[in-house]
N, C-alpha and C. Protein backbone atom coordinates (compact mmCIF):
# COMPACT_ATOMS: atom_id res chain seq x y z
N UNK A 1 34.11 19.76 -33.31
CA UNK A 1 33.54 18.43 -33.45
C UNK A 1 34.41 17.60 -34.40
N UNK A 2 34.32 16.23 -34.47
CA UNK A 2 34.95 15.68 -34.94
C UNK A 2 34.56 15.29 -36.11
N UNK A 3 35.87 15.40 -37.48
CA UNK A 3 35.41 15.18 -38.39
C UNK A 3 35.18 13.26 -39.38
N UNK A 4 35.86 12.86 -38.08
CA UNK A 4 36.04 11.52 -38.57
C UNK A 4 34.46 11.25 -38.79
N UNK A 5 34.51 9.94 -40.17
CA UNK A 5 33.27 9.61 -40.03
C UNK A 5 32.21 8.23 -39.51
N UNK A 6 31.52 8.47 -39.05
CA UNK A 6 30.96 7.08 -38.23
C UNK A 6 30.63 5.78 -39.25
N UNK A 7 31.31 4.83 -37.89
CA UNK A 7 31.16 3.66 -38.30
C UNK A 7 30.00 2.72 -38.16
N UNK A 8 30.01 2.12 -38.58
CA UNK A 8 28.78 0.36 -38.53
C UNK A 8 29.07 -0.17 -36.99
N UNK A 9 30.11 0.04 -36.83
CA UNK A 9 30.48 -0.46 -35.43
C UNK A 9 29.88 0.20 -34.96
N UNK A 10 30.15 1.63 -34.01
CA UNK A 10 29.83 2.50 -33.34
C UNK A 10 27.91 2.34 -33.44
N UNK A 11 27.43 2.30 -34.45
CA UNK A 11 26.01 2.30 -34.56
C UNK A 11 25.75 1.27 -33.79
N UNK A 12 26.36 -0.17 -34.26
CA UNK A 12 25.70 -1.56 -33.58
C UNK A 12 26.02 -1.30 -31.97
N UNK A 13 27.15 -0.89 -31.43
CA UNK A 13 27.31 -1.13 -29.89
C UNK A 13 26.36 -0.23 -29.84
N UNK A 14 26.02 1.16 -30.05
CA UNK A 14 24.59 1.71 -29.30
C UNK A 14 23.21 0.67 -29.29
N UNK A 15 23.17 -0.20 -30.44
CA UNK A 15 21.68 -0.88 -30.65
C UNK A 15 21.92 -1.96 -29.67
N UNK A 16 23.11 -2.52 -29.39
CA UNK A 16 23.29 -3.26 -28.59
C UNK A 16 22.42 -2.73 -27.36
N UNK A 17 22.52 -1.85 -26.47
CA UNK A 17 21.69 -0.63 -25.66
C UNK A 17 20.41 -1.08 -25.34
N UNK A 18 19.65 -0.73 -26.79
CA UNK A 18 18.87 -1.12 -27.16
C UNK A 18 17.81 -2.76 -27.05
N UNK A 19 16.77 -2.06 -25.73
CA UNK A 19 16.53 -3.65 -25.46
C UNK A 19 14.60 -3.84 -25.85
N UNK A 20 14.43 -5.08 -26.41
CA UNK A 20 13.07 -4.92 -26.56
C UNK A 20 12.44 -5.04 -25.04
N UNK A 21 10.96 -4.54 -25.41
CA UNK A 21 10.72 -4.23 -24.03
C UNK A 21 10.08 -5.49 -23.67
N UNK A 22 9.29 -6.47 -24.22
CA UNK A 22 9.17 -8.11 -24.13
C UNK A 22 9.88 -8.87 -23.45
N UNK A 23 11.03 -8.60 -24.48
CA UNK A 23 11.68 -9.72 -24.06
C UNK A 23 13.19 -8.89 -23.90
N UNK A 24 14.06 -9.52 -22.69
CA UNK A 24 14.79 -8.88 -22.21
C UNK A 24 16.72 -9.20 -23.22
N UNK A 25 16.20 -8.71 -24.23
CA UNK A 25 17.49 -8.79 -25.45
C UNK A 25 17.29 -8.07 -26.12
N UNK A 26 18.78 -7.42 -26.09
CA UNK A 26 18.85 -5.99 -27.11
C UNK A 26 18.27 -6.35 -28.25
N UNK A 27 17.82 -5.79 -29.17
CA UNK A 27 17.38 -5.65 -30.89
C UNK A 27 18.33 -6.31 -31.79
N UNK A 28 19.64 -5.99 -30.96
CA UNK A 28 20.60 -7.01 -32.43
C UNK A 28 20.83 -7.86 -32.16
N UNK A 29 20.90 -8.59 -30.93
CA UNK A 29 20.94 -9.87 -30.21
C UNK A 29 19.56 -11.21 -30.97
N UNK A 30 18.91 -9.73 -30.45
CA UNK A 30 17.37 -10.91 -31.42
C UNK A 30 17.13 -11.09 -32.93
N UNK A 31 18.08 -10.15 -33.23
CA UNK A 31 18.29 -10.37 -35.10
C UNK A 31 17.13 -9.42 -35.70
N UNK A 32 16.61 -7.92 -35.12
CA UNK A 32 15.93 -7.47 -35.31
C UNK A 32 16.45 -6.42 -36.68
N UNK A 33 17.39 -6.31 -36.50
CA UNK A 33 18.66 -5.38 -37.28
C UNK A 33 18.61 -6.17 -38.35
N UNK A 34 17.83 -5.59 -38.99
CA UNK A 34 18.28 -6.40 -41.21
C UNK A 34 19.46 -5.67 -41.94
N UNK A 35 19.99 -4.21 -41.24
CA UNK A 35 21.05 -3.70 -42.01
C UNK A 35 20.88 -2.02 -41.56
N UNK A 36 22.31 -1.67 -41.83
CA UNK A 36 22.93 -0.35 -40.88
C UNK A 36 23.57 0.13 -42.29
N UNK A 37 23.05 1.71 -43.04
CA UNK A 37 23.82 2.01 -43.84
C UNK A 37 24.48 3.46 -43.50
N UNK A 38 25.76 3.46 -43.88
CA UNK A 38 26.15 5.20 -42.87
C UNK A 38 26.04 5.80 -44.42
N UNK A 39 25.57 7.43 -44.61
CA UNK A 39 25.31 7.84 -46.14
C UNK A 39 26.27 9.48 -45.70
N UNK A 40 27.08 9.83 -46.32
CA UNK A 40 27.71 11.16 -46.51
C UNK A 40 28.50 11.33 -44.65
N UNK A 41 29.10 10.47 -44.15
CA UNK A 41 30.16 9.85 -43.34
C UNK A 41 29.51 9.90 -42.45
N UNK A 42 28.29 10.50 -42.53
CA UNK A 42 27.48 10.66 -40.38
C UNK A 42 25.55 10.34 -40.60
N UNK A 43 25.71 10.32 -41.58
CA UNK A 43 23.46 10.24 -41.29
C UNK A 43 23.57 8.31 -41.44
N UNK A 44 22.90 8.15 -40.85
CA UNK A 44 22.40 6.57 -40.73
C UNK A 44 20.86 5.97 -40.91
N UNK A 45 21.04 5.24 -41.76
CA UNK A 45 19.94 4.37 -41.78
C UNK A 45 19.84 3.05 -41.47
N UNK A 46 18.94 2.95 -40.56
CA UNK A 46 18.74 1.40 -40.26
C UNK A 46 17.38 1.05 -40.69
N UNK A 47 17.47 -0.19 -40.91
CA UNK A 47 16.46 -1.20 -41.55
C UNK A 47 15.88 -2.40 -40.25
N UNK A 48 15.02 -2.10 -39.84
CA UNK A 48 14.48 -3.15 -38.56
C UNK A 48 13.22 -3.92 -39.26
N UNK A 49 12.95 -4.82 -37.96
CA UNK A 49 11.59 -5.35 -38.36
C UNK A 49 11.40 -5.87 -36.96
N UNK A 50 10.23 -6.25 -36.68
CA UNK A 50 9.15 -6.41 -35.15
C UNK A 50 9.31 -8.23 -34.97
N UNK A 51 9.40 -8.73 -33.92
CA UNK A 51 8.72 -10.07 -33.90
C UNK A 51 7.74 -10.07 -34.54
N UNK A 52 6.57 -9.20 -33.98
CA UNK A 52 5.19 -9.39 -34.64
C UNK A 52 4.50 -8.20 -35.35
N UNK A 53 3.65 -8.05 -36.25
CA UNK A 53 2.95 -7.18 -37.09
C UNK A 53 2.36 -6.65 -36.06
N UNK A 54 1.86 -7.16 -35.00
CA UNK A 54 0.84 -6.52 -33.87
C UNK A 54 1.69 -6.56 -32.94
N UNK A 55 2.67 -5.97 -32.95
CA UNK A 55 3.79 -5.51 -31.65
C UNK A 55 3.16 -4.11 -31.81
N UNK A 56 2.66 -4.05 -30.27
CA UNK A 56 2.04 -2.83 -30.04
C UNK A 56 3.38 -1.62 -29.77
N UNK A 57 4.65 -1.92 -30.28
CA UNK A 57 5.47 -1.32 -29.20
C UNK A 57 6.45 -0.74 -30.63
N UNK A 58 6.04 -0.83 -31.27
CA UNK A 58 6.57 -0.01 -32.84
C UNK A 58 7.61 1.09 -32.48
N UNK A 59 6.56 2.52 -32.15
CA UNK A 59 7.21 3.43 -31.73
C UNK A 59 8.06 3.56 -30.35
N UNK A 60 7.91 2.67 -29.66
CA UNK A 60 8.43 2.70 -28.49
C UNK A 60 9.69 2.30 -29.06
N UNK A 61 10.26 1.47 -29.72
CA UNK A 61 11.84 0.85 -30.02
C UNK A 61 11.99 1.80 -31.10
N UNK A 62 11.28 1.96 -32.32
CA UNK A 62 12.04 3.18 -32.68
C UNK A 62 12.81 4.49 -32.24
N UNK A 63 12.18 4.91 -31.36
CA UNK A 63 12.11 5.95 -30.63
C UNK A 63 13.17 5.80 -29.54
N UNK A 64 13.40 4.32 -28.97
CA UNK A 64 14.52 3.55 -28.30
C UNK A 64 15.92 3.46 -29.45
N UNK A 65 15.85 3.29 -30.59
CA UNK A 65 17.03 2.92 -31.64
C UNK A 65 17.44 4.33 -31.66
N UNK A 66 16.63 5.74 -31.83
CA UNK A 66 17.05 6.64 -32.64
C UNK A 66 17.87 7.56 -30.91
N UNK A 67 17.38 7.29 -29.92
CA UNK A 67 17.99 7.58 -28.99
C UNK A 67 19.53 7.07 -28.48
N UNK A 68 19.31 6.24 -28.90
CA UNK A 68 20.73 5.47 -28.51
C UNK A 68 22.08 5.88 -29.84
N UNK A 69 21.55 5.75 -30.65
CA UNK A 69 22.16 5.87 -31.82
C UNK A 69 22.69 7.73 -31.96
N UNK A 70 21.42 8.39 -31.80
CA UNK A 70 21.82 9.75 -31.30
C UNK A 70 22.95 9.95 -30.49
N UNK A 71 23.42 9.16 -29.63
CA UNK A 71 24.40 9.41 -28.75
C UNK A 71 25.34 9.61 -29.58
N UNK A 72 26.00 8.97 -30.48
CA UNK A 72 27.30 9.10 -31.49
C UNK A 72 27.41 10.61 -31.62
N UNK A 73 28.67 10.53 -31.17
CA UNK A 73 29.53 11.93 -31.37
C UNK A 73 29.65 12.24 -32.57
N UNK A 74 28.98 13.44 -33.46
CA UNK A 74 28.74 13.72 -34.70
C UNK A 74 27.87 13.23 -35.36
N UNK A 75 27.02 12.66 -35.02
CA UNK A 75 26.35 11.49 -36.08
C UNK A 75 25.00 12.78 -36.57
N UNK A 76 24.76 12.22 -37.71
CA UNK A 76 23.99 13.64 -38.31
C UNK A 76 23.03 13.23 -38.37
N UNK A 77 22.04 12.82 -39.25
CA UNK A 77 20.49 12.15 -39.28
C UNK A 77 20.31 10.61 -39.34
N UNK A 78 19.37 10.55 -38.53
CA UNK A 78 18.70 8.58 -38.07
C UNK A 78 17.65 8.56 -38.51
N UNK A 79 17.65 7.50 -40.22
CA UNK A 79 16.07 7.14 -40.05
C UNK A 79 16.14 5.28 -40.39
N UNK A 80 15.22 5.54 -39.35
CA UNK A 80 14.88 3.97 -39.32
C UNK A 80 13.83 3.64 -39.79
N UNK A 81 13.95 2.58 -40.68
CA UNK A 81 12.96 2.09 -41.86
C UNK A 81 12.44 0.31 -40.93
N UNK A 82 11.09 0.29 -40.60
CA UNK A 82 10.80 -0.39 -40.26
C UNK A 82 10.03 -1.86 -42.01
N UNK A 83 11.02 -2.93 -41.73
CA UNK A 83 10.26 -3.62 -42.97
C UNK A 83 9.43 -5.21 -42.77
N UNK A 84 9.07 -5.42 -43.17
CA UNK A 84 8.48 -7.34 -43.12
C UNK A 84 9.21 -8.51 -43.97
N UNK A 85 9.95 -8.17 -44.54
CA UNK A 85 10.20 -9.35 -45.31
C UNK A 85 11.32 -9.28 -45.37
N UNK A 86 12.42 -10.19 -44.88
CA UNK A 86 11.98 -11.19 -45.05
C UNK A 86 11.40 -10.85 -43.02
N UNK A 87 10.72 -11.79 -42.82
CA UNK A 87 9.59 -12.14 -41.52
C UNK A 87 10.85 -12.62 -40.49
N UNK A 88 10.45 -11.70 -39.37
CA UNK A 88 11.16 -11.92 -38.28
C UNK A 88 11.11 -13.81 -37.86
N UNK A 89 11.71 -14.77 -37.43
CA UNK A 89 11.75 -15.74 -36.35
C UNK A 89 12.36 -16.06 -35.60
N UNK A 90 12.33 -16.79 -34.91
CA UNK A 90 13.16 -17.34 -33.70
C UNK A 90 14.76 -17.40 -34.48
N UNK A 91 14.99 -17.71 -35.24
CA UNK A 91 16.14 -18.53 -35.82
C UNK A 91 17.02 -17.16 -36.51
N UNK A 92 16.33 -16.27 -36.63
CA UNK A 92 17.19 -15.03 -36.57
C UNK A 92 18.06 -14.60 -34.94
N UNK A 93 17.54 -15.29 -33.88
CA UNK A 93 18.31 -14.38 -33.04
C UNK A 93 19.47 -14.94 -32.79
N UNK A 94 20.36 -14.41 -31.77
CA UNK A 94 21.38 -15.05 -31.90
C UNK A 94 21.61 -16.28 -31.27
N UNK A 95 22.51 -17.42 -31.27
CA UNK A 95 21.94 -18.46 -30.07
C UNK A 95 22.03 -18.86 -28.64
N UNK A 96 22.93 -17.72 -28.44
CA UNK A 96 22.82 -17.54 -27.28
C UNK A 96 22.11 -17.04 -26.21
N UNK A 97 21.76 -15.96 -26.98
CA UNK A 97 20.61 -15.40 -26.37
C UNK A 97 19.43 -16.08 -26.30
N UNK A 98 19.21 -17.16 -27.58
CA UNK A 98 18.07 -17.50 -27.93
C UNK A 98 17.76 -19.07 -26.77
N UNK A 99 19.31 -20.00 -26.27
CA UNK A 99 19.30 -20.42 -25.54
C UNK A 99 19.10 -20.25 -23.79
N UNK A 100 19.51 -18.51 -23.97
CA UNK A 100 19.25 -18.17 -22.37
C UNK A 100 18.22 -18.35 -22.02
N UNK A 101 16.93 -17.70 -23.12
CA UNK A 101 16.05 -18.05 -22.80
C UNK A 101 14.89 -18.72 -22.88
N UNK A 102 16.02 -20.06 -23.42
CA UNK A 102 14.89 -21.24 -23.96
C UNK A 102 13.84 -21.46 -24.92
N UNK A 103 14.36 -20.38 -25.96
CA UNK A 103 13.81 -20.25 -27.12
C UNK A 103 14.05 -21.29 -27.98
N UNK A 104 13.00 -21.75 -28.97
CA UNK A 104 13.41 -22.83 -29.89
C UNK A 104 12.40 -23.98 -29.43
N UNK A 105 12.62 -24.45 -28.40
CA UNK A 105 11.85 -25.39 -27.60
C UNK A 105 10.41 -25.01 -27.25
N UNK A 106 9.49 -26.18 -28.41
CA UNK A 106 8.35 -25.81 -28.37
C UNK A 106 7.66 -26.22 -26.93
N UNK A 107 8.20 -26.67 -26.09
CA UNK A 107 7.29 -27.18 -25.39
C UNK A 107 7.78 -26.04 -23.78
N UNK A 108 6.74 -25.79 -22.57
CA UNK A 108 7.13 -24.86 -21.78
C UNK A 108 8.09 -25.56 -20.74
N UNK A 109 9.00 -25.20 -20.06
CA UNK A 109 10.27 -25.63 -19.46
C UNK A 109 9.64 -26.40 -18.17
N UNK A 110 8.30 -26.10 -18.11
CA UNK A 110 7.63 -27.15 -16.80
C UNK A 110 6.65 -28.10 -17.77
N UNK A 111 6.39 -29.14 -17.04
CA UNK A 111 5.84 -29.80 -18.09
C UNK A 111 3.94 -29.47 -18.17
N UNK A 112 3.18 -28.96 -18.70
CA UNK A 112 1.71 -29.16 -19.19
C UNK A 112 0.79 -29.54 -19.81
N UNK A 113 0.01 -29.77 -19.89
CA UNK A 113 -1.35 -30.06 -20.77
C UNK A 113 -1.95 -28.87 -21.43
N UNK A 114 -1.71 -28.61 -22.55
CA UNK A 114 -2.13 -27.55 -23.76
C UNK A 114 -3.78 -28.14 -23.37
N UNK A 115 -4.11 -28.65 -23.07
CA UNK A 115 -5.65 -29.09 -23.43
C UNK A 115 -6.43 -28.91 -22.24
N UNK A 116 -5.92 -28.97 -20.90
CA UNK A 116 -6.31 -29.25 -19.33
C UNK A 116 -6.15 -28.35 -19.00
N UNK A 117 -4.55 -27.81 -18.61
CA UNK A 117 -4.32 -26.86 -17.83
C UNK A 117 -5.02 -25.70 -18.15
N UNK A 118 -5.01 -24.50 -17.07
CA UNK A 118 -5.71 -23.60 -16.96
C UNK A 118 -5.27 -22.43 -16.48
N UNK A 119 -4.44 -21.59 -16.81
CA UNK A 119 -3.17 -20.91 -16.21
C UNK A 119 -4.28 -19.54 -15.61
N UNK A 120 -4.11 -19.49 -14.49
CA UNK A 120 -4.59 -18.39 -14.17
C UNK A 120 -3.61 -17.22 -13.03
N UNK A 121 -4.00 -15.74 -13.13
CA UNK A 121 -3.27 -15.11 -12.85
C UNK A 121 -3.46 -14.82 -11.40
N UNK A 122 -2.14 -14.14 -11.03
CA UNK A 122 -2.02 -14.03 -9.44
C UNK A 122 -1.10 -12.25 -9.64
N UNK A 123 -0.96 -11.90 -8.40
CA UNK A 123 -0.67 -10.78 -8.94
C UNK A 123 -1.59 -9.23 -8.63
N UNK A 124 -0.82 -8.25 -8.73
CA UNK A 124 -2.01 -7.10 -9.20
C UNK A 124 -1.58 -6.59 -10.22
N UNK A 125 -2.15 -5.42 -10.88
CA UNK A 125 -1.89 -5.22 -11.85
C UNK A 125 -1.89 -2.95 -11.65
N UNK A 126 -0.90 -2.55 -11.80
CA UNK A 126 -1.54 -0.68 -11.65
C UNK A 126 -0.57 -0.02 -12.62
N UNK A 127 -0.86 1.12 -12.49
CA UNK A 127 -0.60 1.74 -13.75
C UNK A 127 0.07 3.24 -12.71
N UNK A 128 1.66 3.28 -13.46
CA UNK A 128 2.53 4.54 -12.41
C UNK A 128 1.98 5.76 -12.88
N UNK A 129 2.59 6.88 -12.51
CA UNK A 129 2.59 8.22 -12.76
C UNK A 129 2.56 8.64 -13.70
N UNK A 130 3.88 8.10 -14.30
CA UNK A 130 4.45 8.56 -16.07
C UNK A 130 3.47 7.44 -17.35
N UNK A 131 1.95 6.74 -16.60
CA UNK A 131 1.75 5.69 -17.21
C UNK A 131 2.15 4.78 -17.42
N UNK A 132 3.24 4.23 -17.33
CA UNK A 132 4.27 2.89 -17.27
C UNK A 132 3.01 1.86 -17.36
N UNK A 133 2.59 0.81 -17.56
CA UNK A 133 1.72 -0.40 -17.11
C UNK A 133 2.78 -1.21 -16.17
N UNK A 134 2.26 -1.87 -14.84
CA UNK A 134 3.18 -2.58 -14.34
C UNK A 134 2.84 -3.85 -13.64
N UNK A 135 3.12 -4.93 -13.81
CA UNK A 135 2.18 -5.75 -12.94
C UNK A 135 3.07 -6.64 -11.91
N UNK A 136 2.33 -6.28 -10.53
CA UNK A 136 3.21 -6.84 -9.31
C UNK A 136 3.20 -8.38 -9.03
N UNK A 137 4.07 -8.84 -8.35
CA UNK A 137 3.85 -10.63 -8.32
C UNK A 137 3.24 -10.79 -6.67
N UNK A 138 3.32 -11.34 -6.26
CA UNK A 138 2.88 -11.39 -4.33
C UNK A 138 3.68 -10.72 -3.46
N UNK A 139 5.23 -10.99 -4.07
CA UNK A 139 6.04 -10.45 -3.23
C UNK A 139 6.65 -8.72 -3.60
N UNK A 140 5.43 -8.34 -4.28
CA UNK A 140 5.53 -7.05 -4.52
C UNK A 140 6.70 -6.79 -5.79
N UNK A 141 7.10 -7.81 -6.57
CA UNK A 141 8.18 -7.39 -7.33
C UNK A 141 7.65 -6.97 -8.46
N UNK A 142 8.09 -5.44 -9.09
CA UNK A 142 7.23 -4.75 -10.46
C UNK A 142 7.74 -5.42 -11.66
N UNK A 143 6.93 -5.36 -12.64
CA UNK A 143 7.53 -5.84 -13.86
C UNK A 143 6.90 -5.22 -14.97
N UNK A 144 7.32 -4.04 -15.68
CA UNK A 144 7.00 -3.03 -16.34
C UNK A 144 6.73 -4.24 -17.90
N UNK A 145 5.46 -3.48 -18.17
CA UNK A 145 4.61 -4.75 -19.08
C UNK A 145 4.13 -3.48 -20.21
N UNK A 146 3.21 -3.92 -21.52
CA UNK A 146 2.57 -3.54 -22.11
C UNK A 146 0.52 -3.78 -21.89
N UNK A 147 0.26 -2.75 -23.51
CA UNK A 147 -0.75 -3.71 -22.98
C UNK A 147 -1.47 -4.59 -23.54
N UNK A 148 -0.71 -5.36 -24.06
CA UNK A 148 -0.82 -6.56 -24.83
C UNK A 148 -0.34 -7.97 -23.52
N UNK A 149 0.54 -7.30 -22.66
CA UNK A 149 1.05 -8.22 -21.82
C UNK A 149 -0.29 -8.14 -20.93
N UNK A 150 -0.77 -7.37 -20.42
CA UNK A 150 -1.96 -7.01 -19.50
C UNK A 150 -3.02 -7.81 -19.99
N UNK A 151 -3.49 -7.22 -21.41
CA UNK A 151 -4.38 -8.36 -22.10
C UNK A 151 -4.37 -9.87 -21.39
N UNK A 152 -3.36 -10.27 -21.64
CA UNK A 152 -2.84 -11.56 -21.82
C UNK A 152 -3.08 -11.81 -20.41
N UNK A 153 -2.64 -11.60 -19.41
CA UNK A 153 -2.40 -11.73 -18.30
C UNK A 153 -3.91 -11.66 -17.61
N UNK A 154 -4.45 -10.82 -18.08
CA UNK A 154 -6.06 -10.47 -17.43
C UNK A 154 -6.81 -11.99 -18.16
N UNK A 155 -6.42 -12.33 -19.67
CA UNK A 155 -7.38 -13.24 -19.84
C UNK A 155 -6.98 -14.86 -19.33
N UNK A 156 -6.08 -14.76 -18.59
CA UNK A 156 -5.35 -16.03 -17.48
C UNK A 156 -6.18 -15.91 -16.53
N UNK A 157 -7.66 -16.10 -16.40
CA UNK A 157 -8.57 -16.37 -15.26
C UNK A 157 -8.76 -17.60 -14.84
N UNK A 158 -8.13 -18.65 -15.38
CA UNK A 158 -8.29 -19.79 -14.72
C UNK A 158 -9.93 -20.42 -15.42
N UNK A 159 -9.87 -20.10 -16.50
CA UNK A 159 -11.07 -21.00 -17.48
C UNK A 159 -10.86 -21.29 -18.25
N UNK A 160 -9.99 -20.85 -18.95
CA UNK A 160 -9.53 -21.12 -20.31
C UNK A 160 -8.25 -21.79 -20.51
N UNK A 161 -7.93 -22.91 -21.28
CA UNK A 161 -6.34 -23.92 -21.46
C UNK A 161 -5.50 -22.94 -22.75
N UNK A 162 -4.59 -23.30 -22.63
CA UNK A 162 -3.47 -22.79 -23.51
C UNK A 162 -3.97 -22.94 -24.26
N UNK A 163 -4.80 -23.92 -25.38
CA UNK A 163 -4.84 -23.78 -26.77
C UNK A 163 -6.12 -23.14 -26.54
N UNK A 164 -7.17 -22.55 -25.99
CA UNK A 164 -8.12 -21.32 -25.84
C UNK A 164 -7.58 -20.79 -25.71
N UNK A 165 -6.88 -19.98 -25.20
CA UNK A 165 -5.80 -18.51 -25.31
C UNK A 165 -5.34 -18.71 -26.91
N UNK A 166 -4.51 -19.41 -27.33
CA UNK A 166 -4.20 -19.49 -28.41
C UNK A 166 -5.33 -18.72 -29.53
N UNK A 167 -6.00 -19.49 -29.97
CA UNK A 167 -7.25 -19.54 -30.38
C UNK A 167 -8.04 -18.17 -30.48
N UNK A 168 -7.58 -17.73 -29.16
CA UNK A 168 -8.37 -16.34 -29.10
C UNK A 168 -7.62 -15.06 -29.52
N UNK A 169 -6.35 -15.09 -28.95
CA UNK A 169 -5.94 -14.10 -29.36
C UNK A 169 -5.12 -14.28 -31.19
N UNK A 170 -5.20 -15.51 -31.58
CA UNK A 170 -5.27 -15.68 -32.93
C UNK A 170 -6.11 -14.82 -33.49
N UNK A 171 -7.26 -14.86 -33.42
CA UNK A 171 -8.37 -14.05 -33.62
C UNK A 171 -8.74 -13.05 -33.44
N UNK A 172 -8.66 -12.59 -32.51
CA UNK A 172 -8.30 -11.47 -31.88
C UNK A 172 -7.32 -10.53 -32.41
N UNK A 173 -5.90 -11.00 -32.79
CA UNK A 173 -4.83 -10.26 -33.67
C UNK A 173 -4.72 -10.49 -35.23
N UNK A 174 -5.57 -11.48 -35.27
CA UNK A 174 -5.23 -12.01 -36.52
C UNK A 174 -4.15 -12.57 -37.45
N UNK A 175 -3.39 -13.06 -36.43
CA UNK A 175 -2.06 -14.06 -36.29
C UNK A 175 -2.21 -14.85 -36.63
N UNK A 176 -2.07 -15.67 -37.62
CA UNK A 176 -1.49 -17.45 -37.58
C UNK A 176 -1.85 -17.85 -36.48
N UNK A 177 -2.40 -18.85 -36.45
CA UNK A 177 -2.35 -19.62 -35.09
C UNK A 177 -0.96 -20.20 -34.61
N UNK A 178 -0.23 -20.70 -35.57
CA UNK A 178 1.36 -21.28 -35.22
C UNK A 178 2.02 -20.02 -34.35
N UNK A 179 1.73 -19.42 -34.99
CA UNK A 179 2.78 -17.95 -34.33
C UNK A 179 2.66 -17.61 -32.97
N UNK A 180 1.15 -17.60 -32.76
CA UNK A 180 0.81 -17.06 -31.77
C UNK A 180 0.93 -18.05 -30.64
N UNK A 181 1.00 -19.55 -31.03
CA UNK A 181 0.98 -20.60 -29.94
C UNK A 181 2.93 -20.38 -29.69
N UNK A 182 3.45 -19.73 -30.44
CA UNK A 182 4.90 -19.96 -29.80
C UNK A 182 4.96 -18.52 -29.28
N UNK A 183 4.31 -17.55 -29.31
CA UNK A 183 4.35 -16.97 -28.47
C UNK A 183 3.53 -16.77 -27.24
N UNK A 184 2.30 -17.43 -27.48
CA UNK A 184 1.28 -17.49 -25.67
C UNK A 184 2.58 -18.65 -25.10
N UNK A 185 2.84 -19.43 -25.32
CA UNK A 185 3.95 -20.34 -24.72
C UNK A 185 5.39 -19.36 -24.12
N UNK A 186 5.78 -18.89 -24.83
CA UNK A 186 6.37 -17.82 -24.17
C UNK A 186 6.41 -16.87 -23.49
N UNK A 187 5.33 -16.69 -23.66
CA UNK A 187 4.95 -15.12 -22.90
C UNK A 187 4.20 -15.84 -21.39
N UNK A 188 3.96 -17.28 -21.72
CA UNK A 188 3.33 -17.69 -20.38
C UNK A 188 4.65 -18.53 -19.47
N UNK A 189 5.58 -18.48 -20.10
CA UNK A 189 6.66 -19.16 -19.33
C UNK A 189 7.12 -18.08 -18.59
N UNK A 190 7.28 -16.66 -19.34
CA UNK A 190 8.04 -15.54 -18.72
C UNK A 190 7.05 -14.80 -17.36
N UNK A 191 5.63 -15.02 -17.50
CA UNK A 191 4.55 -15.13 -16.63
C UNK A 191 4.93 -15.60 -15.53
N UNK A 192 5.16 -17.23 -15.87
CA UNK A 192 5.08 -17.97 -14.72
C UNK A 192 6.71 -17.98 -13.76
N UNK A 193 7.63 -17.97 -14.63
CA UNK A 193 9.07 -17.21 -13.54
C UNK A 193 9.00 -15.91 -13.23
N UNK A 194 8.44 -15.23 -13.52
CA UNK A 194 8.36 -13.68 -13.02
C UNK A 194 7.01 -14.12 -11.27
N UNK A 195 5.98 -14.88 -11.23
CA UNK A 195 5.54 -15.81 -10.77
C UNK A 195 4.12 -14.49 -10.22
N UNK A 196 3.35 -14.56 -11.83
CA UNK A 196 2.77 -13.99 -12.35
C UNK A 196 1.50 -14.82 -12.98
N UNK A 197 1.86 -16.10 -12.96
CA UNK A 197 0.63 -16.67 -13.26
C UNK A 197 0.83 -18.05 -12.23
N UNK A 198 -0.27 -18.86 -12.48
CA UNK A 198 0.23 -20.39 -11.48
C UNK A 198 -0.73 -21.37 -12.37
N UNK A 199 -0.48 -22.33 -12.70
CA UNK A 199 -0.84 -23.58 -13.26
C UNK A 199 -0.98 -24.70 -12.70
C-alpha cells in the first residue's frame, strides 16, 4: 500500500460524488463542506452541516460522505462532524450551481399567487423493494423522494395556497417561517418540472 499521504484534494473530488438527495448538487457544490482536516497523513475529518435542522436525511449523506471518501487508496479513519453554526444558506453554494437551479430568486420561475393558487398533486406515489420512496409523474417517470418530500407532496391536495403550506409545515417543523417559504417555493418548483404537481 501506499505510503504517500492523503490530500484535501483527493478528499474534495470524492465529496464532489457526493450528491444531496433533494437537491441534485454534490455537498461541496452547495457549500455544505465547512472544512476537511487530514490528521497523522491518512484519517480525515470533515466538518458538514444540513440545509435544514429537520433534514430528515442526516444519516443518509453521512453515510454517503464516509463512502465515497472511503474509496481513497490508504485513507485510514473518516469522521464526520456534523455542525450549525455558522447556519447553512443559499449564499453558501456555489453560483453556479446555485444559478442552474434558480436559486436566489424568491419568486417561482412561473408566475403565481402565494395567496390564490392551489397547487395540487398529480402523480402516484409507491414505495420499491429496498424501500426507496418514489413518486411517479403520468408519464410513468420515477423520482426517488424522501419522506418529507411525500409529506409535502400528499399535502398539495388542491385546498390549500402556498402561504398555507408555508404556515403549516412551519409548524409542523418548527422552522422560521422565512426558511421554510424559500424552501416550499423550491421544493414546489422542482414538483412542478419533474410535473408532479399542477397549478
Amino acid at each position: 500500500m501506499s505510503k504517500e499521504s492523503i490530500t484535501k484534494d483527493q478528499v474534495y473530488l470524492q465529496l464532489k460524488k457526493c450528491m444531496d438527495p433533494e437537491i441534485p448538487v454534490n455537498v461541496v457544490d452547495l457549500g455544505l463542506i465547512y472544512g476537511v482536516e487530514i490528521k497523522a497523513e491518512k484519517d480525515v475529518d470533515i466538518k458538514m452541516t444540513m440545509t435544514t435542522r429537520g433534514c430528515p436525511l442526516h444519516n443518509t449523506m453521512v453515510s454517503d460522505v464516509k463512502k465515497y471518501v472511503g474509496k481513497i487508496n490508504g485513507i485510514g479513519s473518516i469522521n464526520v462532524e456534523i455542525v450549525w453554526d455558522p447556519p447553512w444558506s443559499i449564499d453558501k453554494m456555489d453560483p453556479k450551481a446555485r444559478e442552474s437551479l434558480g436559486f436566489g430568486k424568491p419568486k417561482l420561475r412561473f408566475q403565481i399567487d402565494y395567496e390564490k393558487a392551489l397547487p395540487k398533486k398529480i402523480g402516484s406515489f409507491m414505495k420499491s423493494d429496498d424501500g426507496s420512496l418514489i413518486l411517479l409523474n403520468k408519464d410513468e417517470k420515477s423520482f426517488m423522494v424522501n419522506d418529507a418530500i411525500v409529506q409535502f407532496w400528499e399535502s398539495c391536495d388542491g385546498t390549500k395556497t402556498i402561504n398555507q403550506l408555508t404556515d403549516y409545515f412551519s409548524e409542523k417543523l418548527q422552522i422560521p417561517r422565512q426558511q421554510v417559504e424559500q424552501e416550499t417555493v423550491q421544493l414546489l418548483e422542482q414538483l412542478f418540472d419533474s410535473q408532479l404537481i399542477e397549478v
